[in-house]
Every structure is written in structure tokens, then in C-alpha cells.
PDB file of N, CA and C in Angstrom:
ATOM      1  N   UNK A   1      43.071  70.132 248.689  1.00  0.00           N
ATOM      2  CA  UNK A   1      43.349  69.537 249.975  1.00  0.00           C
ATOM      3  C   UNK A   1      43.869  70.629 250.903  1.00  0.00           C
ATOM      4  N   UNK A   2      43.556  70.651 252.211  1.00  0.00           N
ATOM      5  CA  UNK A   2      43.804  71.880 253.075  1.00  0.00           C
ATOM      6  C   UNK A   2      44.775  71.324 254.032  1.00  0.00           C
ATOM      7  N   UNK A   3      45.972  72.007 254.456  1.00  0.00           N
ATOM      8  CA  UNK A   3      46.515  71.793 255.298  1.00  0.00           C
ATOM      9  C   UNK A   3      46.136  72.168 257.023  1.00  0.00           C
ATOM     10  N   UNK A   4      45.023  72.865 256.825  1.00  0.00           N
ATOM     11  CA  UNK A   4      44.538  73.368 258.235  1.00  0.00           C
ATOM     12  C   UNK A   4      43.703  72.590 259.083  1.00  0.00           C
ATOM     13  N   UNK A   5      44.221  72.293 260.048  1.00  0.00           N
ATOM     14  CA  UNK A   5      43.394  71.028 261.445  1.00  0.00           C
ATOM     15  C   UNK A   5      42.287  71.799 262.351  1.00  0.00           C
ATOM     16  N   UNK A   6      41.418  71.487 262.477  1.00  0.00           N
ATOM     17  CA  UNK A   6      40.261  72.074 263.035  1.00  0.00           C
ATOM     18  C   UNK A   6      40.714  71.353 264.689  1.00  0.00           C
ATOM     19  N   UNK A   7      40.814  72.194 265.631  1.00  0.00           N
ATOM     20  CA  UNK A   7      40.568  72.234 266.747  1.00  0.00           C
ATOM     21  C   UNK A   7      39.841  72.806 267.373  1.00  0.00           C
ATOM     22  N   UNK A   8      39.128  71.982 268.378  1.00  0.00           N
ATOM     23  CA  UNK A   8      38.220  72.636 268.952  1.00  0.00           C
ATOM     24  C   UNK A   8      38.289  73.878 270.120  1.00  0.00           C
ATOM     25  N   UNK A   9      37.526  75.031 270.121  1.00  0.00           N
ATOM     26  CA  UNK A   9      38.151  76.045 271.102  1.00  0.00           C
ATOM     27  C   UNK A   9      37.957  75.393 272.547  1.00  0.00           C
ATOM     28  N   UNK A  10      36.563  74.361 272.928  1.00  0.00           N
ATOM     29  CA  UNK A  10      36.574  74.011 274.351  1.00  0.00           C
ATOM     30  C   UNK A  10      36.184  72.858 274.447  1.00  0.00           C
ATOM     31  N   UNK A  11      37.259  72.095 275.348  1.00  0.00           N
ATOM     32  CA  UNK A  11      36.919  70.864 275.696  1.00  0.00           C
ATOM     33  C   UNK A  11      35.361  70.812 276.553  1.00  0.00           C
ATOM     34  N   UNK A  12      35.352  69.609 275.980  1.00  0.00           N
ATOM     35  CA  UNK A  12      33.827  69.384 277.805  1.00  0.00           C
ATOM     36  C   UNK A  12      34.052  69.111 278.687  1.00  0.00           C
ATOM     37  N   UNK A  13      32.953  69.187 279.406  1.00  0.00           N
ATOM     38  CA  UNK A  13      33.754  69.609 281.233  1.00  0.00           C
ATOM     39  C   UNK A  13      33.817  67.799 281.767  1.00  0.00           C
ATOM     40  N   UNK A  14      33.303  66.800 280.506  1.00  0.00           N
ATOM     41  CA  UNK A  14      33.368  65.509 280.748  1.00  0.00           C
ATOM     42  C   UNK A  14      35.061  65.148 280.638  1.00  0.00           C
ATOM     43  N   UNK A  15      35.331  65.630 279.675  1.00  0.00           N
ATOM     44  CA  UNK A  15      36.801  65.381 279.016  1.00  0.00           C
ATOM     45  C   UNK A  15      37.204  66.262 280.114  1.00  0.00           C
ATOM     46  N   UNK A  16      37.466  66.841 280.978  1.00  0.00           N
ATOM     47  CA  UNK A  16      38.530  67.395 281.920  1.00  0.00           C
ATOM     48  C   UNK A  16      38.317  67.056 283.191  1.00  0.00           C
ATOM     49  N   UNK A  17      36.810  66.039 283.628  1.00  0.00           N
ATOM     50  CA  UNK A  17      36.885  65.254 284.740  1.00  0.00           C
ATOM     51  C   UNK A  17      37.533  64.183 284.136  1.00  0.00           C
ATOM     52  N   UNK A  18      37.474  63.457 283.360  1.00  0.00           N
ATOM     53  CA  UNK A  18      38.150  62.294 283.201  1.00  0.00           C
ATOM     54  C   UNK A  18      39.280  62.598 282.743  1.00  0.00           C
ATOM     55  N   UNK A  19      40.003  63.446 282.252  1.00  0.00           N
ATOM     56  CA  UNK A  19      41.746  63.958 282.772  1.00  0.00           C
ATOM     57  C   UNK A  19      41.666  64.214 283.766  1.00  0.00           C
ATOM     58  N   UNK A  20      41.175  64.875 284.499  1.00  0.00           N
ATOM     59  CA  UNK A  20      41.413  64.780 286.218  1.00  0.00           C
ATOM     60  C   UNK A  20      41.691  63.615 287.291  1.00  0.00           C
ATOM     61  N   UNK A  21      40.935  62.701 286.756  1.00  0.00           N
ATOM     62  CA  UNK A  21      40.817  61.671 287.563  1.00  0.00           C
ATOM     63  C   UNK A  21      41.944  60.726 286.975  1.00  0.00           C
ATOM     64  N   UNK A  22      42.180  60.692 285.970  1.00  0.00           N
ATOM     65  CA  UNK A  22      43.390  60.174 285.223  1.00  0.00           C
ATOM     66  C   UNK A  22      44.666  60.501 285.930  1.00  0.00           C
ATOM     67  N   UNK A  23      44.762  61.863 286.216  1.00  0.00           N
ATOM     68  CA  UNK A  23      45.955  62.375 286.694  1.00  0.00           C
ATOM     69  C   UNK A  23      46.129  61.541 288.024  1.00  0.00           C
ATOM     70  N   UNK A  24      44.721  61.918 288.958  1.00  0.00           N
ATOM     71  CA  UNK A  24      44.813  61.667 290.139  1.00  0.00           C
ATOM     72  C   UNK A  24      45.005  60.297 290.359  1.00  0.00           C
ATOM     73  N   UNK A  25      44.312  59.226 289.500  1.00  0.00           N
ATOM     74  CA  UNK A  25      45.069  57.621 289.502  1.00  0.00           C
ATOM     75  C   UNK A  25      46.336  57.575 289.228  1.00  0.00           C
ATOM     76  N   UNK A  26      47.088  58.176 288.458  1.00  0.00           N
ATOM     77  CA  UNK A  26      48.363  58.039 288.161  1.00  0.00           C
ATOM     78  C   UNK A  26      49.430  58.865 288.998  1.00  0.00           C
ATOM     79  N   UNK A  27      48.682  59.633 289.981  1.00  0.00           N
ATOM     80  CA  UNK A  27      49.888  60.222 291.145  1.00  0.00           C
ATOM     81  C   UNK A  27      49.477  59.197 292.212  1.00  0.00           C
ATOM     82  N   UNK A  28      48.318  58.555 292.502  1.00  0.00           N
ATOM     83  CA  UNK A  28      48.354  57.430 293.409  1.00  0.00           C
ATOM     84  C   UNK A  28      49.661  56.402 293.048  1.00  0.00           C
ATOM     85  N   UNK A  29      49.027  55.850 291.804  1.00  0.00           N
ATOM     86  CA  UNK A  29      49.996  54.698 291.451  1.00  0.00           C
ATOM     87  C   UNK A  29      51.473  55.089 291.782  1.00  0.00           C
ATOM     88  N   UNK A  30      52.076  56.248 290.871  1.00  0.00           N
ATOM     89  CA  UNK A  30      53.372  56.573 291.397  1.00  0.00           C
ATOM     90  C   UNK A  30      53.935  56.599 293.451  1.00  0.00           C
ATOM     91  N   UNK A  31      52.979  57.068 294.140  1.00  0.00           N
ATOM     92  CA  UNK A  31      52.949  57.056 295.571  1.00  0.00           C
ATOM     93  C   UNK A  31      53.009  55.840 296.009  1.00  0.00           C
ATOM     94  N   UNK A  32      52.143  54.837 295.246  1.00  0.00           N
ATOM     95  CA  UNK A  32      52.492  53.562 295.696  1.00  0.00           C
ATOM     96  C   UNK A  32      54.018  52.445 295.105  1.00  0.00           C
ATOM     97  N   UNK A  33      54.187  52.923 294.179  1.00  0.00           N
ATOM     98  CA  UNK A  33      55.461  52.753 293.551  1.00  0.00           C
ATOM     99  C   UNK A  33      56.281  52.621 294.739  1.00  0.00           C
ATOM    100  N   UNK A  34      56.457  54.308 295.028  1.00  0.00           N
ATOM    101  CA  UNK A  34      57.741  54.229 295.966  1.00  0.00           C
ATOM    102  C   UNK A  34      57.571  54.033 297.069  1.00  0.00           C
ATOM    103  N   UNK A  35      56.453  53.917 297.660  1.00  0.00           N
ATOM    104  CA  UNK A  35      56.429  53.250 298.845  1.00  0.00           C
ATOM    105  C   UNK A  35      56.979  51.654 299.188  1.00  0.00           C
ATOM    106  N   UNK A  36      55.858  51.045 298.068  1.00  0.00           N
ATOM    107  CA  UNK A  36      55.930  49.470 297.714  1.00  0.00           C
ATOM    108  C   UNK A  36      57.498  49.442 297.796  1.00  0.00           C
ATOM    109  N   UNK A  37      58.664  50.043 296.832  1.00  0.00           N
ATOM    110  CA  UNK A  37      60.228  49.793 296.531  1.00  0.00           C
ATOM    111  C   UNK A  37      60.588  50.404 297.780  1.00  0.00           C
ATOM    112  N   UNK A  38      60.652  51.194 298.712  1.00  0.00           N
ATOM    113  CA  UNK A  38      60.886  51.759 299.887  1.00  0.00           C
ATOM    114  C   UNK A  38      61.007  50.139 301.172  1.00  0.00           C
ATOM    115  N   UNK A  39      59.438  49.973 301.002  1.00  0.00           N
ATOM    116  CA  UNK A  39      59.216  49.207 302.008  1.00  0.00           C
ATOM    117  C   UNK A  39      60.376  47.777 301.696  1.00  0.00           C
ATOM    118  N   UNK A  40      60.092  47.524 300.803  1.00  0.00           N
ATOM    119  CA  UNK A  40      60.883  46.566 299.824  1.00  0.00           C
ATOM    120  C   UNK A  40      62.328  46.363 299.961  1.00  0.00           C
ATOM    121  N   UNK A  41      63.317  47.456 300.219  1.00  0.00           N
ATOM    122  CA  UNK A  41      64.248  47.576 299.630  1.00  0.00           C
ATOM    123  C   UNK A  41      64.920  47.063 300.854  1.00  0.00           C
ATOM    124  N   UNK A  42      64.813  47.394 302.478  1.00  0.00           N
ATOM    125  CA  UNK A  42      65.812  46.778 303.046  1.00  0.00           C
ATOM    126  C   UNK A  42      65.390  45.078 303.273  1.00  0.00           C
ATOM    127  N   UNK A  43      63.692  44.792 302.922  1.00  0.00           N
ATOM    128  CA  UNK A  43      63.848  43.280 302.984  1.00  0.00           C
ATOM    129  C   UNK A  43      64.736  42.376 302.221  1.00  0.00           C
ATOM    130  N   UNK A  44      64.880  42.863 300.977  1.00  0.00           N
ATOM    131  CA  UNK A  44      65.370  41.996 299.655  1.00  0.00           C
ATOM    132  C   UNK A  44      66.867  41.893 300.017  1.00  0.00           C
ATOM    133  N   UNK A  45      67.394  43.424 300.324  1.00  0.00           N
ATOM    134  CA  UNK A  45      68.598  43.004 300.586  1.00  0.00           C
ATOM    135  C   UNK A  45      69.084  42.322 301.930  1.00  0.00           C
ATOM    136  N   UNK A  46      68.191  42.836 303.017  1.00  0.00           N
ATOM    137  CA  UNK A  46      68.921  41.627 303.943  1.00  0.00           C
ATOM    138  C   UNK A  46      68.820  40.240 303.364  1.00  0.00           C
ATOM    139  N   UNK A  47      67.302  39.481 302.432  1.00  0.00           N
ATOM    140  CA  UNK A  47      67.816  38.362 302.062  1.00  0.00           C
ATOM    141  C   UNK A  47      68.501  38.289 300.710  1.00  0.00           C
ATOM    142  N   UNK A  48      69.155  38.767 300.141  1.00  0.00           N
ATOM    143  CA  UNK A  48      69.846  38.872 299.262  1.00  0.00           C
ATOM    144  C   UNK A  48      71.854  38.971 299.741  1.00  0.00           C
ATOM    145  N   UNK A  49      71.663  39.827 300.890  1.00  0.00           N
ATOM    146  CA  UNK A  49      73.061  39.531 301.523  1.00  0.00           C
ATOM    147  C   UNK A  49      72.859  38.310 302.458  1.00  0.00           C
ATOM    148  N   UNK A  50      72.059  37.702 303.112  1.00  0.00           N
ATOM    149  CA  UNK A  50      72.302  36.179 303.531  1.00  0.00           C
ATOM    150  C   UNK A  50      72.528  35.384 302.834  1.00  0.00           C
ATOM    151  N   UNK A  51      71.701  35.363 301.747  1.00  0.00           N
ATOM    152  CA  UNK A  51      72.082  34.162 300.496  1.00  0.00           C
ATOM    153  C   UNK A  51      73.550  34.280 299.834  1.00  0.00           C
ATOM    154  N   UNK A  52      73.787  35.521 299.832  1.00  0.00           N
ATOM    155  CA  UNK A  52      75.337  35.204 299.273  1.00  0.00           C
ATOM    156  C   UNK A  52      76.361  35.520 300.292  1.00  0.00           C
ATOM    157  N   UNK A  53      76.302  35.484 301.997  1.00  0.00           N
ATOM    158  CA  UNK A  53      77.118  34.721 302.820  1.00  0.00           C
ATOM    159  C   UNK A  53      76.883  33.355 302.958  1.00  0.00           C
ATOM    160  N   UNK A  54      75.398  32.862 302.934  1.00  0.00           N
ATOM    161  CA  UNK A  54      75.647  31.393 302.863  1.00  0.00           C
ATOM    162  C   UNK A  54      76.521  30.922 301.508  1.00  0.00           C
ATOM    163  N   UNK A  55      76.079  31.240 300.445  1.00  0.00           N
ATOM    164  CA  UNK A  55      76.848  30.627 299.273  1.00  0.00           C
ATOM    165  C   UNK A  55      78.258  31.415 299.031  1.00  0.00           C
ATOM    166  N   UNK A  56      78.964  32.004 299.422  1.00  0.00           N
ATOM    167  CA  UNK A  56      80.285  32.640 298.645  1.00  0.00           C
ATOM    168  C   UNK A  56      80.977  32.938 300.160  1.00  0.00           C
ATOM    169  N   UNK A  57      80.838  32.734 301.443  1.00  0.00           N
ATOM    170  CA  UNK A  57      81.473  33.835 302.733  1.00  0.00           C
ATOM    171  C   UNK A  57      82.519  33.121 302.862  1.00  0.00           C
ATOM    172  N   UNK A  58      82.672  31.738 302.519  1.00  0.00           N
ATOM    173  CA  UNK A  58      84.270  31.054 302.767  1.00  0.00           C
ATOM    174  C   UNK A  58      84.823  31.287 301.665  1.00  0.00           C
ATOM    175  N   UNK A  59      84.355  31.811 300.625  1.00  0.00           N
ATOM    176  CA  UNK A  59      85.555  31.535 299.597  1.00  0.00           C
ATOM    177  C   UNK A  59      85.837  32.879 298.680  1.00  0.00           C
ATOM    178  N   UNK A  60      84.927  33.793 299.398  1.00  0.00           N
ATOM    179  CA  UNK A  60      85.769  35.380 298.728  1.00  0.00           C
ATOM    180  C   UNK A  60      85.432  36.422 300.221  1.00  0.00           C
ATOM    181  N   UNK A  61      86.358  37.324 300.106  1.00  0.00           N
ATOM    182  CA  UNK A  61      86.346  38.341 301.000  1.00  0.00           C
ATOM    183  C   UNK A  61      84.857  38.684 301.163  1.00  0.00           C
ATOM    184  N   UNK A  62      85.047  39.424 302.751  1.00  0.00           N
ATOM    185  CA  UNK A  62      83.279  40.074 303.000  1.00  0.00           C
ATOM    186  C   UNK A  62      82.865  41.011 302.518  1.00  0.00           C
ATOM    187  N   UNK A  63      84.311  41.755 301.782  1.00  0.00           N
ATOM    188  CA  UNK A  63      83.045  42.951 301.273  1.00  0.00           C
ATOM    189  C   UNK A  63      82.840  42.811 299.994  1.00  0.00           C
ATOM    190  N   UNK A  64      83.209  41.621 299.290  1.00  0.00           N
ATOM    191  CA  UNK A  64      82.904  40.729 298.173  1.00  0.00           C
ATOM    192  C   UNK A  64      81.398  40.559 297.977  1.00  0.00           C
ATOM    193  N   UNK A  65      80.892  39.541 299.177  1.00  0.00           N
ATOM    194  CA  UNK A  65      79.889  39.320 298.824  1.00  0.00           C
ATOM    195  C   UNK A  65      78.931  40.063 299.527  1.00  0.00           C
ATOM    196  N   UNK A  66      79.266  41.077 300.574  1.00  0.00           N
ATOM    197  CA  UNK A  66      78.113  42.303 301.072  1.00  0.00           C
ATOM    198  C   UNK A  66      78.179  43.184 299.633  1.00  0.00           C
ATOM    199  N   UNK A  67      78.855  43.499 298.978  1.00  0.00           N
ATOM    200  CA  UNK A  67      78.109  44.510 298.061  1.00  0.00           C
ATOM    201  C   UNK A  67      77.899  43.682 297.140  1.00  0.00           C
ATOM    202  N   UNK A  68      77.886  42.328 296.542  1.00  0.00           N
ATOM    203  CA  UNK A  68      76.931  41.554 295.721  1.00  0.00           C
ATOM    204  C   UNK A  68      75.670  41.201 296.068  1.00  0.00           C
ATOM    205  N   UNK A  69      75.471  41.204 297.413  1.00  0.00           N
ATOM    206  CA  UNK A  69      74.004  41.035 298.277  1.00  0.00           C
ATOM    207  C   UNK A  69      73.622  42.371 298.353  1.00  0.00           C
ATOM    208  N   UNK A  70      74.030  43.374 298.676  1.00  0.00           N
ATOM    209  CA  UNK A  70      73.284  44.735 298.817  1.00  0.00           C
ATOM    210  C   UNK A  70      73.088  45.088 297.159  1.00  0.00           C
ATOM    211  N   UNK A  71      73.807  45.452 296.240  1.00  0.00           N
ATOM    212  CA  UNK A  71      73.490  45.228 294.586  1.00  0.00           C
ATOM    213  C   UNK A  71      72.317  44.238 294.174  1.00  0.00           C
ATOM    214  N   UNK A  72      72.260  43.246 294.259  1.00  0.00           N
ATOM    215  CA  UNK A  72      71.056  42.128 293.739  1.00  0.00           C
ATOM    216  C   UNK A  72      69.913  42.393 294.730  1.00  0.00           C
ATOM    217  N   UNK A  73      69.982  43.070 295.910  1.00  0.00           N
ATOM    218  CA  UNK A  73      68.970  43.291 296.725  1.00  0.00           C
ATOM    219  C   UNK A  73      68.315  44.477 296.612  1.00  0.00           C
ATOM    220  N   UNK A  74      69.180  45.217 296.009  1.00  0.00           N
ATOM    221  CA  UNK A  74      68.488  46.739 295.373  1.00  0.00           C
ATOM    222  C   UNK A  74      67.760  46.377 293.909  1.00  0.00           C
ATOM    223  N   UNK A  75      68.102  45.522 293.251  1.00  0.00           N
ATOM    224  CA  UNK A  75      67.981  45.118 291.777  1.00  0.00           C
ATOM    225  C   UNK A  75      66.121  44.837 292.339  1.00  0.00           C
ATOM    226  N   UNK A  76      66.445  43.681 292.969  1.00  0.00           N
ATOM    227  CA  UNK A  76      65.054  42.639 293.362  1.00  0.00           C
ATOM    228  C   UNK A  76      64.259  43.946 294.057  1.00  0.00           C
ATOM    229  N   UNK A  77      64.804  44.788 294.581  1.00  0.00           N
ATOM    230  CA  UNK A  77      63.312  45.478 295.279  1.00  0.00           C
ATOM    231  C   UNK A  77      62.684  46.262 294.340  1.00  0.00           C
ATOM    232  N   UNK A  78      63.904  46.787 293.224  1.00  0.00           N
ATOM    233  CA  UNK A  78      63.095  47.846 292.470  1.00  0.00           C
ATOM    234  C   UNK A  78      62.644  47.176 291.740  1.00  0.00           C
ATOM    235  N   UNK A  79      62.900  45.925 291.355  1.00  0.00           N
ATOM    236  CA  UNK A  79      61.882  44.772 290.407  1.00  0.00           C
ATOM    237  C   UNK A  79      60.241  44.537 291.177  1.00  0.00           C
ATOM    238  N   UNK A  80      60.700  43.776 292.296  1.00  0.00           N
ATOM    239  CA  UNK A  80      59.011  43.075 292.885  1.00  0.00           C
ATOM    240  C   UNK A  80      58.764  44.588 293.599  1.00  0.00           C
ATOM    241  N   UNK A  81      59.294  45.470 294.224  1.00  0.00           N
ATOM    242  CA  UNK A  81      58.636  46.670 294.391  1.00  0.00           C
ATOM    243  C   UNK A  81      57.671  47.487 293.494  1.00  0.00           C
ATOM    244  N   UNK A  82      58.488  47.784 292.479  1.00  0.00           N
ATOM    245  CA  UNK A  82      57.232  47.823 291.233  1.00  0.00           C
ATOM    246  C   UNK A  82      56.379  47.237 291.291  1.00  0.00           C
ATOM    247  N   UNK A  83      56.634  45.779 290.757  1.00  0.00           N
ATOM    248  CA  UNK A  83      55.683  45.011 290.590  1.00  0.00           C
ATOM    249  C   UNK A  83      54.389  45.134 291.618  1.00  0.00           C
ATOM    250  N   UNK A  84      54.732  45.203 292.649  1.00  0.00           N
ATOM    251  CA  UNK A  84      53.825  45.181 294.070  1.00  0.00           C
ATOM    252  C   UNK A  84      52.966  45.955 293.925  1.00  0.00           C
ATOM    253  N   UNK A  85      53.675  47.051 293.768  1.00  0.00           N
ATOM    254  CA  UNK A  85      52.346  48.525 293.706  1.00  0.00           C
ATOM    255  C   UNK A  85      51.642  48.722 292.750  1.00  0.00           C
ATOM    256  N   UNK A  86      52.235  47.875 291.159  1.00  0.00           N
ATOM    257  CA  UNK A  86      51.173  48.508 290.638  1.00  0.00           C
ATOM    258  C   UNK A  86      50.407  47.470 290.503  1.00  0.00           C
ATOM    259  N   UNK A  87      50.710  46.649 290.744  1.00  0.00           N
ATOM    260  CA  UNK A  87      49.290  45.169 291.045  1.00  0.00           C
ATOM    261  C   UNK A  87      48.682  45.719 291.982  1.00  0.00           C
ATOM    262  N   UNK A  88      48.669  46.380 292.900  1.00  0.00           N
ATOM    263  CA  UNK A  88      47.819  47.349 293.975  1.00  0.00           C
ATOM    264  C   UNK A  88      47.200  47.935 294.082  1.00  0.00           C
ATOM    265  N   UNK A  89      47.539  48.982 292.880  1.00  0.00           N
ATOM    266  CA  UNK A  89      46.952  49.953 292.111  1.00  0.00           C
ATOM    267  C   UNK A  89      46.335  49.578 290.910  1.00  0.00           C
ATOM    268  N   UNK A  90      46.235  48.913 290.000  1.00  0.00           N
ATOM    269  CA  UNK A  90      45.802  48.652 288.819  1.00  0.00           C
ATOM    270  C   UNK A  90      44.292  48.980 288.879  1.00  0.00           C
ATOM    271  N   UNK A  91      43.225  48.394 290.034  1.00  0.00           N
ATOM    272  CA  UNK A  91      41.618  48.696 290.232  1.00  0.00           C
ATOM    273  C   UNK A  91      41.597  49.864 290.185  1.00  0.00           C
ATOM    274  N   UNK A  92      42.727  51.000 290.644  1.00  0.00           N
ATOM    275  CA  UNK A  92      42.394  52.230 290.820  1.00  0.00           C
ATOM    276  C   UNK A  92      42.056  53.300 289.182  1.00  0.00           C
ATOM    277  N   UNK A  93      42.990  52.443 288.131  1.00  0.00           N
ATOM    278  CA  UNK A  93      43.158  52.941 286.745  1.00  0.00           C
ATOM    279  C   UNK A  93      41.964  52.506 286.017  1.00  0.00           C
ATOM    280  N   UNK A  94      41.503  51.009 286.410  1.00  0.00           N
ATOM    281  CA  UNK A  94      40.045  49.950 286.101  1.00  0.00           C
ATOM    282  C   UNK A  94      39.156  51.293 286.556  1.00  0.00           C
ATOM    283  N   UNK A  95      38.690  51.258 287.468  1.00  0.00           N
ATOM    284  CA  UNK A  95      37.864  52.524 287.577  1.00  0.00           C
ATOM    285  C   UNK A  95      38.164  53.357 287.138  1.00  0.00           C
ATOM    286  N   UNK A  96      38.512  54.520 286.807  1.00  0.00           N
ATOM    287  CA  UNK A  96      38.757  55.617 285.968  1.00  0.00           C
ATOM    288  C   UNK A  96      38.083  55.014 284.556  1.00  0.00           C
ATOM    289  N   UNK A  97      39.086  53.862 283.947  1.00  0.00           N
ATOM    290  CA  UNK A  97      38.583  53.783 282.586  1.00  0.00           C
ATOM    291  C   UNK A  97      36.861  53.441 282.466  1.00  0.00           C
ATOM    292  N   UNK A  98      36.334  52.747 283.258  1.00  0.00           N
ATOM    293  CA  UNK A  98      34.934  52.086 283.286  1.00  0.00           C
ATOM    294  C   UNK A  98      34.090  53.899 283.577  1.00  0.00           C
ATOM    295  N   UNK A  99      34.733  54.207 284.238  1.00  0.00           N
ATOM    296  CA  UNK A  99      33.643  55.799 284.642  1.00  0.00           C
ATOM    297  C   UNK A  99      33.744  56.796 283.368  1.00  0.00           C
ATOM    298  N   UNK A 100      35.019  56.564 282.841  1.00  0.00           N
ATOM    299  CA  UNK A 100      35.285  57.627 281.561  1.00  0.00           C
ATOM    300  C   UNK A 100      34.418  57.199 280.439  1.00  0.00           C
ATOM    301  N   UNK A 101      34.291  55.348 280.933  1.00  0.00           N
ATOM    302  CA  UNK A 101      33.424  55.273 279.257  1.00  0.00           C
ATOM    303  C   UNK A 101      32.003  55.112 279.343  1.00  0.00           C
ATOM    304  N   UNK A 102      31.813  55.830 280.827  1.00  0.00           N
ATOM    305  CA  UNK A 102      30.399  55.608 281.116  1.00  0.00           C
ATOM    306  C   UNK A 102      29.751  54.418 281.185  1.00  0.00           C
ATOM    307  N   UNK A 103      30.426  53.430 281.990  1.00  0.00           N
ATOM    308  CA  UNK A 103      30.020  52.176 282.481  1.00  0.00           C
ATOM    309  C   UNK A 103      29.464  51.095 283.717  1.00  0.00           C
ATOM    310  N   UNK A 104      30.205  53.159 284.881  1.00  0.00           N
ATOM    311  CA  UNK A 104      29.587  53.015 286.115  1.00  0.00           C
ATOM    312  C   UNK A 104      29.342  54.502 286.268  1.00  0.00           C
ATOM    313  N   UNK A 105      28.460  54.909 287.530  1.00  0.00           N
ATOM    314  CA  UNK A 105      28.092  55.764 287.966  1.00  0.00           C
ATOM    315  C   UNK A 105      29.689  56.462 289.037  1.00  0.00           C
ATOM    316  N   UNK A 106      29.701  58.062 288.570  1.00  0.00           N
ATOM    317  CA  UNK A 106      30.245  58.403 289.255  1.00  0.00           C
ATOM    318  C   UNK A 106      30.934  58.554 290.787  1.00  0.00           C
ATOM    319  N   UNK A 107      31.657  57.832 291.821  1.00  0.00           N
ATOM    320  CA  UNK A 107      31.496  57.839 292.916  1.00  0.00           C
ATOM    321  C   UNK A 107      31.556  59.745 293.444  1.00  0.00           C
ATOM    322  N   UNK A 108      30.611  59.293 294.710  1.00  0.00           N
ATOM    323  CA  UNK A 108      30.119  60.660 295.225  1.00  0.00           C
ATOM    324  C   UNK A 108      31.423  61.150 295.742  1.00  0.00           C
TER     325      UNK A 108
END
């Protein structure tokens, strides 16, 4: 039994377009990430600090419930912010995989 792994000296130039394009879907997706949580982040918390002056503003101090609304409003954007972008992005990774396995024609 041999302990020695055969690697190959050169990839094909198929295998390094489809890492290429891999890369390049996955620096989209990330771009849309932080945009999506960007755009996101002061909506959630303005409604995230209304909801807890309507529910808590008579009965604990204001800066009680402004940094429990700005906290749960940062929570929620980086939650549905995520979420947003990469439901956005997901066709972009669908293509890559369908072209890598040779299922559509290359776009020009």
C-alpha cells in the first residue's frame, strides 16, 4: 500500500473558469449582503425603537427603551438583511452551478 497521492501538475482551463466564476458569484453575493443589512439597518431600528416606545415609554426611562429598540433593530436587520440578499442572489450561484455542469451555454 503506498502512501503517495497523485496530483495532478495542471488543472483545465474548464476547472479555473468555473473557479472564477465561483469566486465572482460569491463576491457579488457578499456586496449584496452588506448592502441589503446597510439599507436595512436604519429601517428596522426606527421600527424597532417605535414599538418599544409604544409598549414600555410610560413605564421605564427613555434611554431604557431607545437602546432596547436600537439593539433588537440592529439584531432584525442583520437577520432579514441577510436574508434579503441572499434570496437576491441565490440565481446568481444557480447559474454558475448549471454552466459548471454543463447544462447551459456559456453567457457571452
Amino acid at each position: 500500500m503506498s502512501t503517495e497521492v497523485a496530483i495532478p501538475e495542471a488543472q483545465s482551463e474548464r476547472f479555473e473558469a468555473s473557479l472564477e466564476a465561483e469566486h465572482a458569484a460569491e463576491r457579488d453575493l457578499m456586496m449584496s449582503l452588506i448592502k441589503s443589512i446597510a439599507i436595512s439597518m436604519p429601517i428596522m431600528i426606527a421600527i424597532f425603537v417605535l414599538m418599544t416606545a409604544i409598549a414600555i415609554s410610560d413605564k421605564a426611562d427613555w434611554w431604557v427603551w431607545l437602546g432596547l429598540g436600537v439593539g433588537l433593530g440592529a439584531v432584525a436587520a442583520l437577520l432579514l438583511g441577510s436574508l434579503a440578499g441572499a434570496t437576491l442572489n441565490a440565481h446568481k450561484l444557480d447559474e454558475v452551478d448549471r454552466i459548471t455542469a454543463g447544462l447551459e451555454p456559456e453567457a457571452a
